[in-house]
N, C-alpha and C. Protein backbone atom coordinates (compact mmCIF):
# COMPACT_ATOMS: atom_id res chain seq x y z
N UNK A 1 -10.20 2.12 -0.43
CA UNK A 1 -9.15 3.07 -0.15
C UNK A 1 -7.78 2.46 -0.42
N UNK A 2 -7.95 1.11 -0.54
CA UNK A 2 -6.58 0.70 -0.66
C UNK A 2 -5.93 0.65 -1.61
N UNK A 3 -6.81 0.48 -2.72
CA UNK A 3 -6.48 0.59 -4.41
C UNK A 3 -6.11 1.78 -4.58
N UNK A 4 -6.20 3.13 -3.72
CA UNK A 4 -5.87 4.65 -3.99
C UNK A 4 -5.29 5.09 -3.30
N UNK A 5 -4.18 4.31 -2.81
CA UNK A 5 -3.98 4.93 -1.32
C UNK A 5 -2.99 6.23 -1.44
N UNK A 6 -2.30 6.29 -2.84
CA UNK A 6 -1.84 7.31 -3.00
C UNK A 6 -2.87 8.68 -2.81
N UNK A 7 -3.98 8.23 -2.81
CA UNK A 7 -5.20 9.62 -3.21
C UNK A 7 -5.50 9.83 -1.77
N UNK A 8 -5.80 8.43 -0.76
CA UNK A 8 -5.91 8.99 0.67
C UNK A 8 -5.34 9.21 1.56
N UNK A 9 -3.81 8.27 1.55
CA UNK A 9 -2.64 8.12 2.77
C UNK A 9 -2.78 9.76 3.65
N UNK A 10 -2.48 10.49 2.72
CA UNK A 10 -2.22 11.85 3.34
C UNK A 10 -3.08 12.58 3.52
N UNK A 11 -4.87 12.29 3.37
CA UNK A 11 -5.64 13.14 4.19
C UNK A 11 -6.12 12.21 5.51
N UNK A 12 -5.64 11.04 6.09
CA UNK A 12 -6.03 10.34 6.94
C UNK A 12 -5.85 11.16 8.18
N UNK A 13 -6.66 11.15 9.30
CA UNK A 13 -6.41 11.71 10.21
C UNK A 13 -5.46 10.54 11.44
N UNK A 14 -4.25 10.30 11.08
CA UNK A 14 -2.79 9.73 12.32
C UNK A 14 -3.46 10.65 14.00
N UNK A 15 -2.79 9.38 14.35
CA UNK A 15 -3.10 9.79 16.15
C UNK A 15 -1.70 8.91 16.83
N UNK A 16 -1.65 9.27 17.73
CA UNK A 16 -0.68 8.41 18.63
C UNK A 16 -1.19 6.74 18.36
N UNK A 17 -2.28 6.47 18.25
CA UNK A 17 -2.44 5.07 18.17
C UNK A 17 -3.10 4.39 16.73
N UNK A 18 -2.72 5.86 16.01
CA UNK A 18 -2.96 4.96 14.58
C UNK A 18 -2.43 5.77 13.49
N UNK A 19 -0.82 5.06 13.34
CA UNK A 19 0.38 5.97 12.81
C UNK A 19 0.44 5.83 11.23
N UNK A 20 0.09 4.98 10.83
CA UNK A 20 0.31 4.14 9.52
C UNK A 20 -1.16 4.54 8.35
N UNK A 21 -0.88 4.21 7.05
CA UNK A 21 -2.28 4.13 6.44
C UNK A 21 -2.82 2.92 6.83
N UNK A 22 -2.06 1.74 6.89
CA UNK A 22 -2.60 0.38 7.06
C UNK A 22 -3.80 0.54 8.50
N UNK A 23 -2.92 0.52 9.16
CA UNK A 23 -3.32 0.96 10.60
C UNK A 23 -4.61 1.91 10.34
N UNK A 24 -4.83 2.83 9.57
CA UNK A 24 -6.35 3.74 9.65
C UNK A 24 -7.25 3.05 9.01
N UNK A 25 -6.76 2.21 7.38
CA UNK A 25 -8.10 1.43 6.95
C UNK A 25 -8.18 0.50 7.71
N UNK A 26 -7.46 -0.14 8.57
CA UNK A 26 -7.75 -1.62 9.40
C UNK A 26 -9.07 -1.25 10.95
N UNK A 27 -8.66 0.26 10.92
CA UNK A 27 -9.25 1.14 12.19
C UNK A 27 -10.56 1.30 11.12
N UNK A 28 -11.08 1.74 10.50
CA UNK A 28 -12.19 2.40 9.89
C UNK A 28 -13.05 0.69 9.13
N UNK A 29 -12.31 -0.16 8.86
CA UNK A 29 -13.35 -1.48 8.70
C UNK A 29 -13.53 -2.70 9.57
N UNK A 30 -12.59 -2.37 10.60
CA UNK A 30 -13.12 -3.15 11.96
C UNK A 30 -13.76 -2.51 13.52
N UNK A 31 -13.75 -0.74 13.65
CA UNK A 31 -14.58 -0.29 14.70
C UNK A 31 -15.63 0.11 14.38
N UNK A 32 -16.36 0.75 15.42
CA UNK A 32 -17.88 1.39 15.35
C UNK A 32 -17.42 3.18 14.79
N UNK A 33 -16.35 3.39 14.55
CA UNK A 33 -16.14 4.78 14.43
C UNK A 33 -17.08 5.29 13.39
N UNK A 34 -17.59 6.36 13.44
CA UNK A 34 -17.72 7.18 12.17
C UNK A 34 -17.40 7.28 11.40
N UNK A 35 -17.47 7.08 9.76
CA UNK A 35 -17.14 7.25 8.58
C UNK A 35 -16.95 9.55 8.33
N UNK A 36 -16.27 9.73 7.48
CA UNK A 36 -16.48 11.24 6.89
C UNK A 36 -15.92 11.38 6.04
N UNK A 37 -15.78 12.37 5.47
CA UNK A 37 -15.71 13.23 4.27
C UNK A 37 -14.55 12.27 3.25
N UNK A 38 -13.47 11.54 4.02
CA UNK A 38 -13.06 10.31 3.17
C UNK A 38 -13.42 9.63 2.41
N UNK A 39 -13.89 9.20 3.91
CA UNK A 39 -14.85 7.30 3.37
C UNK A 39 -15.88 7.37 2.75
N UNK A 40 -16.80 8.91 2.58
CA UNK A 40 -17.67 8.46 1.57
C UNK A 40 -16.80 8.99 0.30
N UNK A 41 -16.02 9.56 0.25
CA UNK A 41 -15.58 9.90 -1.22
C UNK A 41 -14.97 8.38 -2.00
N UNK A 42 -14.42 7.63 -0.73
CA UNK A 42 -14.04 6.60 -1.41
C UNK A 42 -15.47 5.79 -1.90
N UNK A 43 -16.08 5.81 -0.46
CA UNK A 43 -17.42 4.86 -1.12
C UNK A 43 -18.31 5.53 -2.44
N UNK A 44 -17.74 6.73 -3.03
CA UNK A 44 -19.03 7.15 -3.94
C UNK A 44 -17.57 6.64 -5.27
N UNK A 45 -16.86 6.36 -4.90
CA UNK A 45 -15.76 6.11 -6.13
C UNK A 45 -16.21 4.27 -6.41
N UNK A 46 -16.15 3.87 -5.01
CA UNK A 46 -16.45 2.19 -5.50
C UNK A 46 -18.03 2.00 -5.69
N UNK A 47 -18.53 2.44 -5.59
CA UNK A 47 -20.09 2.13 -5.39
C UNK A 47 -20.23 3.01 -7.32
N UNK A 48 -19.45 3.84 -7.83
CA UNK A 48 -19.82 4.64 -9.11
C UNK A 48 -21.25 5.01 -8.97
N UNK A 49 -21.31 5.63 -8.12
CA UNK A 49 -22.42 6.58 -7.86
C UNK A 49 -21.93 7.91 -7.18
N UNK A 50 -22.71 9.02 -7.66
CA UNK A 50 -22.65 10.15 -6.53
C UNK A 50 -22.77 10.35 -5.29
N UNK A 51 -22.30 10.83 -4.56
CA UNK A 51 -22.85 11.01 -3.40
C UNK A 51 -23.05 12.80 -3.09
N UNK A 52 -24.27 12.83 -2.41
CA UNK A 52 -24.54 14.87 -2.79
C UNK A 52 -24.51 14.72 -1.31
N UNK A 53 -24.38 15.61 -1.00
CA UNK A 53 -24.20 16.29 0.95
C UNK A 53 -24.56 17.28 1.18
N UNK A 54 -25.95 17.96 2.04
CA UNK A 54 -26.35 18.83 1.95
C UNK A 54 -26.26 19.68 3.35
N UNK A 55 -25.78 20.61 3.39
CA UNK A 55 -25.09 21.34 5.18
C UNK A 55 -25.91 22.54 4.81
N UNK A 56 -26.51 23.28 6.24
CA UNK A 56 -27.41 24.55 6.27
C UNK A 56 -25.95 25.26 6.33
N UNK A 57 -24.92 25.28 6.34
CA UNK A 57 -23.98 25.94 6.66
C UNK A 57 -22.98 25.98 5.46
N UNK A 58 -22.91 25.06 4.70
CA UNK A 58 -21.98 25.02 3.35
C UNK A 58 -23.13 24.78 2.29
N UNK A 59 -22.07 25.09 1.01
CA UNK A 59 -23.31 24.76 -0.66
C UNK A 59 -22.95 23.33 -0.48
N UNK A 60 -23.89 22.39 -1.52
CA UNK A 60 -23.66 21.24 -1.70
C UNK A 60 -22.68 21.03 -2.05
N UNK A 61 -22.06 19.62 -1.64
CA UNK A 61 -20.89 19.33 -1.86
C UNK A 61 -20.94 17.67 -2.75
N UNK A 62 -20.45 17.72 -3.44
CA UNK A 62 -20.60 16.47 -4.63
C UNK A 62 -19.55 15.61 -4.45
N UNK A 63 -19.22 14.17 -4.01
CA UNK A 63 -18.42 13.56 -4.83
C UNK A 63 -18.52 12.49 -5.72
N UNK A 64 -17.68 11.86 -6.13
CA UNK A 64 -18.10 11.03 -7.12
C UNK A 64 -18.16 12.26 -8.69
N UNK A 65 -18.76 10.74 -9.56
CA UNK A 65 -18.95 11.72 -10.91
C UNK A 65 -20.28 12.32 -10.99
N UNK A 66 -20.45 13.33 -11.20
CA UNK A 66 -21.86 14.09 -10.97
C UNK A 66 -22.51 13.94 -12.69
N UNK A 67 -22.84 12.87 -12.88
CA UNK A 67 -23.35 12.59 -14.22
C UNK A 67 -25.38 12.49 -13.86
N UNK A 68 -25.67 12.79 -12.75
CA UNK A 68 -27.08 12.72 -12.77
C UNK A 68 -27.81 11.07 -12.18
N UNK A 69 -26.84 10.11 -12.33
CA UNK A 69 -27.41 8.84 -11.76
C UNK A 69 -27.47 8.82 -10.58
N UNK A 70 -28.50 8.56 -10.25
CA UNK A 70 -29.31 7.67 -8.88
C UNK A 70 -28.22 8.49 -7.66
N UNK A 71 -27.98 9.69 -7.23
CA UNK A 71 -27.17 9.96 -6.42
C UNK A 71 -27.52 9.49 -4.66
N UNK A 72 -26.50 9.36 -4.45
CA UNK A 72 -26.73 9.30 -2.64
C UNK A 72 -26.66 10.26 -1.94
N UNK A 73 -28.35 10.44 -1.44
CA UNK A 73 -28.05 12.13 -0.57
C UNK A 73 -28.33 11.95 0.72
N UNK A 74 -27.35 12.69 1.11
CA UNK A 74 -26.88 13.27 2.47
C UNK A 74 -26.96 14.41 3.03
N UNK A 75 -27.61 14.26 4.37
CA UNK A 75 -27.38 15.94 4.97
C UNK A 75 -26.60 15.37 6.26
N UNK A 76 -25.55 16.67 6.29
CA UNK A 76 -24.63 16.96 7.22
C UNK A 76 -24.81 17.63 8.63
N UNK A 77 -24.87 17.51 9.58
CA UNK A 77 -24.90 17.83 10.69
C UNK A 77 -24.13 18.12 11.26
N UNK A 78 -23.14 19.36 12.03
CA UNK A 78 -22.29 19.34 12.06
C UNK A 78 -22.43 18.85 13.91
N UNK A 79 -23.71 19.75 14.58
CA UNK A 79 -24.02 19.53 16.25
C UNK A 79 -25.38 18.26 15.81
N UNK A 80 -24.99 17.25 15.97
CA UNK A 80 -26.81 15.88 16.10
C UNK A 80 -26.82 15.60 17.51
N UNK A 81 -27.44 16.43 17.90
CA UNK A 81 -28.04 15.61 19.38
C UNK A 81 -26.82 15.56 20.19
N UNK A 82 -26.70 14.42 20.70
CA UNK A 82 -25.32 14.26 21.62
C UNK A 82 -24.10 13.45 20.77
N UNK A 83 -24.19 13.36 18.94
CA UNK A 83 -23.79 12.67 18.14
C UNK A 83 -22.48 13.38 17.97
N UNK A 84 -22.73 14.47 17.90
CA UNK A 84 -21.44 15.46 17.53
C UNK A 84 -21.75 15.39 15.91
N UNK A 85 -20.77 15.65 14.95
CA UNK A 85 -20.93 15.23 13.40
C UNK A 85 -21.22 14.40 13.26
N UNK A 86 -22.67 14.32 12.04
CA UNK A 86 -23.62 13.09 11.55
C UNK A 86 -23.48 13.37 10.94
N UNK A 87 -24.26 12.77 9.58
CA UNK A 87 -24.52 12.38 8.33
C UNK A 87 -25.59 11.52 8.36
N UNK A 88 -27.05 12.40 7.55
CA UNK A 88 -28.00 11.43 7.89
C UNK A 88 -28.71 11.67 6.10
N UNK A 89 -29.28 10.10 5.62
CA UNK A 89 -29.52 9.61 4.34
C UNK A 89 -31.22 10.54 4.26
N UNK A 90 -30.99 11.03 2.96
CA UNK A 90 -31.94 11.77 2.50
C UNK A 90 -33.12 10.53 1.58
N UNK A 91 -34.32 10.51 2.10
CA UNK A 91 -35.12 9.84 0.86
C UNK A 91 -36.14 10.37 0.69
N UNK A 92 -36.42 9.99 -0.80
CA UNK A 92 -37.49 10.34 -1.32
C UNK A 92 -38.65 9.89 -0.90
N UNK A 93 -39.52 10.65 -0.42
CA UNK A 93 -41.21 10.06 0.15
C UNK A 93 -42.03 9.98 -0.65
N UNK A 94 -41.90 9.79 -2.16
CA UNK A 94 -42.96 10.14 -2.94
C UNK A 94 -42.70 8.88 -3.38
């Protein structure tokens, strides 16, 4: 995120205790927080892979370059258990 920060500064979600961009990537690679709809866009940009996301409630949602390689799939949860919003890794059983 830091190499782009022009691309993320301004969808970061700021709070009273985390005002800055510095301050949100320093928050998102040193707590237990949850990753979303950001951090994997960044991670499907550094990793150059897709990432697909699949919600009973929205169409798939793609990021990354959707060229067909080895994508990373995801289904979205918006209520998990007592999780609140998840994101849980799709694999192939075959």
């Amino acid at each position: 995120m830091n190499k782009k920060r022009e691309d993320y500064a301004p969808f970061c979600e700021y709070t009273n205790n985390i005002k800055t961009f510095d301050e949100y990537v320093d928050s998102v690679r040193s707590s237990n927080e949850w990753g979303g709809h950001l951090e994997l866009r960044a991670l499907a940009e550094g990793l150059r892979r897709p990432i697909v996301v699949y919600s009973a409630a929205q169409p798939k949602l793609v990021m990354g370059d959707d060229d067909g390689s080895n994508p990373v799939l995801l289904s979205y949860h918006l209520h998990y258990y007592s999780l609140g919003e998840h994101y849980n890794q799709i694999v192939n059983a075959s």
